[in-house]
C-alpha atoms as a PDB file:
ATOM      1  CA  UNK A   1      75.922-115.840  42.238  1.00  0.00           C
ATOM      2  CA  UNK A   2      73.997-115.415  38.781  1.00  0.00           C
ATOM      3  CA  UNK A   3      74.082-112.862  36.241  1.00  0.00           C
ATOM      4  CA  UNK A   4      72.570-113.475  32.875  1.00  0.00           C
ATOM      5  CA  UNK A   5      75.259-116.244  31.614  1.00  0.00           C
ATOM      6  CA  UNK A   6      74.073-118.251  34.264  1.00  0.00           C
ATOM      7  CA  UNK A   7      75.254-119.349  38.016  1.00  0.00           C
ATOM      8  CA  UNK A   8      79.172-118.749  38.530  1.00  0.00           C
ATOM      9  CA  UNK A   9      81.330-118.322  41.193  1.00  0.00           C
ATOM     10  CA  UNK A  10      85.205-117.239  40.986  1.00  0.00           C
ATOM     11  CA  UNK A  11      87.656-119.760  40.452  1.00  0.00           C
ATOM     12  CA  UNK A  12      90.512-117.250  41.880  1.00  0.00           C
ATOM     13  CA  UNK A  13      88.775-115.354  44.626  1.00  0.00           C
ATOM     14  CA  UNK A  14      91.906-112.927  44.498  1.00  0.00           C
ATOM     15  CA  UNK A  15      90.634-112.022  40.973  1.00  0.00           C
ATOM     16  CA  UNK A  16      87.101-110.791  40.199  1.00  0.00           C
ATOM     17  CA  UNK A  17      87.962-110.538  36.607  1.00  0.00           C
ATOM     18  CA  UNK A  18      87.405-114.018  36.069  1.00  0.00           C
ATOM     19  CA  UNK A  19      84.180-116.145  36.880  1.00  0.00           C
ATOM     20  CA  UNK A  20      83.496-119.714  36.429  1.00  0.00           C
ATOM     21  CA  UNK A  21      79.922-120.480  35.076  1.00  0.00           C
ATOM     22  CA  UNK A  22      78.329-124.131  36.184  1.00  0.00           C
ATOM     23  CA  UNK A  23      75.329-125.923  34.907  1.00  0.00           C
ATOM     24  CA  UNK A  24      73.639-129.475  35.529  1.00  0.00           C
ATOM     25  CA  UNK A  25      71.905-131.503  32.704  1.00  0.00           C
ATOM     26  CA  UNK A  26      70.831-134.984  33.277  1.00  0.00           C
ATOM     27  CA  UNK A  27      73.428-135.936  35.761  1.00  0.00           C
ATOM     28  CA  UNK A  28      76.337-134.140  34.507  1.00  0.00           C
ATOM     29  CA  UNK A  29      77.780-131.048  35.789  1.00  0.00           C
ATOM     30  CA  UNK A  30      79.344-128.735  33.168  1.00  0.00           C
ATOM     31  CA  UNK A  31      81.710-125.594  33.425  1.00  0.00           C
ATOM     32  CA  UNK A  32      82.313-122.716  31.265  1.00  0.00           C
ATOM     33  CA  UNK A  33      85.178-119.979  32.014  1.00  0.00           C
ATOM     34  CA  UNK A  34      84.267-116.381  31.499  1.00  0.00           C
ATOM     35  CA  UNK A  35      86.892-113.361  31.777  1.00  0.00           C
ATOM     36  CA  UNK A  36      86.791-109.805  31.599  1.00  0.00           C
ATOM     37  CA  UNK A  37      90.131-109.472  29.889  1.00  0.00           C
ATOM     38  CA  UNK A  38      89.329-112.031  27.254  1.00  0.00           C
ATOM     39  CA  UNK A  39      86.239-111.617  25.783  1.00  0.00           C
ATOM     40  CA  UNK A  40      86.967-114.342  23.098  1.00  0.00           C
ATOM     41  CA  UNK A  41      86.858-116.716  25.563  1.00  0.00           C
ATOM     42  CA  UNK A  42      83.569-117.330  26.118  1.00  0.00           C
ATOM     43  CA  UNK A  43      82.590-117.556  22.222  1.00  0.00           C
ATOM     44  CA  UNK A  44      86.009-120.071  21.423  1.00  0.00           C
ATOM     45  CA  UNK A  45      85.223-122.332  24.320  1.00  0.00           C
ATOM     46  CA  UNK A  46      81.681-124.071  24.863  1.00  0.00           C
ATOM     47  CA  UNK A  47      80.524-126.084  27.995  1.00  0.00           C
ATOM     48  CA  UNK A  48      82.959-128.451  29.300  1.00  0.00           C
ATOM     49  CA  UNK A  49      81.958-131.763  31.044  1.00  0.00           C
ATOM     50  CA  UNK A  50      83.473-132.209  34.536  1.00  0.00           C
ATOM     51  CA  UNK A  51      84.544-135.742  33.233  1.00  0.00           C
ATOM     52  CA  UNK A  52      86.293-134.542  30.372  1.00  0.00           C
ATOM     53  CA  UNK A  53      88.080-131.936  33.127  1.00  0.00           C
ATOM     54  CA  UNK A  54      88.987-134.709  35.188  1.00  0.00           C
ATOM     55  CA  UNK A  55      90.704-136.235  32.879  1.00  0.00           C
ATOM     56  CA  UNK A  56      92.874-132.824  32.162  1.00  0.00           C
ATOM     57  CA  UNK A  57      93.560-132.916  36.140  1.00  0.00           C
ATOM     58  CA  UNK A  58      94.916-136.416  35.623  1.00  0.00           C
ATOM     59  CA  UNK A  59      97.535-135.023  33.245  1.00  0.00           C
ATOM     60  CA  UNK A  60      97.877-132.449  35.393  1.00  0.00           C
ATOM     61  CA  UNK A  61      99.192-134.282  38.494  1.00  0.00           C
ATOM     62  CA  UNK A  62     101.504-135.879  36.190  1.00  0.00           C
ATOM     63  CA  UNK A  63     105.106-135.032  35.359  1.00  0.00           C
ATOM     64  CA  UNK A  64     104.312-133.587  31.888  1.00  0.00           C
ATOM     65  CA  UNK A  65     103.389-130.352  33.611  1.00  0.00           C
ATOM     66  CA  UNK A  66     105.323-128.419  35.592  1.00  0.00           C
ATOM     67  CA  UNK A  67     104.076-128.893  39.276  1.00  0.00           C
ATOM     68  CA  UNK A  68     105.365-125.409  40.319  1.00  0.00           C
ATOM     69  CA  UNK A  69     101.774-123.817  37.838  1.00  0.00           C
ATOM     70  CA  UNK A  70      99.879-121.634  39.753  1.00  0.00           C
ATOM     71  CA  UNK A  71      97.428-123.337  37.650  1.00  0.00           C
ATOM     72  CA  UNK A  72      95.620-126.187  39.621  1.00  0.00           C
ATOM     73  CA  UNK A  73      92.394-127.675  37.609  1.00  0.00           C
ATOM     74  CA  UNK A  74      91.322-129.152  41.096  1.00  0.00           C
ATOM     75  CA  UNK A  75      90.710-125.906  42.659  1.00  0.00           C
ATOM     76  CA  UNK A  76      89.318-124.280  39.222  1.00  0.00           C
ATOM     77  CA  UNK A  77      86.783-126.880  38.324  1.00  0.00           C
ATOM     78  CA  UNK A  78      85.483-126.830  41.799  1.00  0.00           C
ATOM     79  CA  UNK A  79      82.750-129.777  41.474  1.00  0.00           C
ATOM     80  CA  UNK A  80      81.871-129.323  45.572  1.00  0.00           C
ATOM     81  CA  UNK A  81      81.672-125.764  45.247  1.00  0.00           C
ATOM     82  CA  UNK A  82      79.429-125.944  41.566  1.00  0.00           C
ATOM     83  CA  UNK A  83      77.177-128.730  43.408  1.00  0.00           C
ATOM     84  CA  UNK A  84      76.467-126.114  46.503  1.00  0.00           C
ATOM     85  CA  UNK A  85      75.551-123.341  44.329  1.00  0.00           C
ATOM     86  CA  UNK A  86      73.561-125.570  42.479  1.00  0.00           C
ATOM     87  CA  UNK A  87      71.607-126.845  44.866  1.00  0.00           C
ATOM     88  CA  UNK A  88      70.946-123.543  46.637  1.00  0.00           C
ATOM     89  CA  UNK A  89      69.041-122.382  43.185  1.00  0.00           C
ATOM     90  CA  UNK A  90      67.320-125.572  43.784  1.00  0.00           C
ATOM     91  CA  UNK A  91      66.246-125.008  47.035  1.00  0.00           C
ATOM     92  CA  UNK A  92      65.154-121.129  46.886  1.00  0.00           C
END
């Protein structure tokens, strides 16, 4: 999908409140998390690299977080899912 902050789909289909916007410079994919109920949050937080998120999921999977989060970067920062709706831009 694509509104005017770009291509995003929703990170937590359950919730429509909250979109995940993708890009692709150079050869780097990049994600930026927009919500309805948090306005701030798209201002306070620029584009992330998927690198720098996979490092965050590394910590993740570790035992400094609670592995019972609902939270799971894997499934948020969907690079599959940001490459397909990437490439379908590309190809239209």
């Amino acid at each position: 999908m694509k509104d005017t902050n770009g291509f995003y789909y929703y990170p937590f289909p359950e919730n429509k409140r909250v979109r995940m916007y993708v890009k692709k410079e150079m050869d780097t994919f990049f994600f930026r998390l927009w919500s309805a109920d948090d306005k701030q949050l798209w201002t306070e937080h620029g584009w992330v690299p998927y690198e720098a998120i996979q490092k965050a999921a590394d910590l993740y999977n570790t035992e400094i977080y609670d592995q019972k989060s609902r939270f799971n970067p894997n499934k948020a920062y969907d690079l599959t899912l940001a490459k397909a709706l990437l490439k379908s831009e590309d190809e239209a």
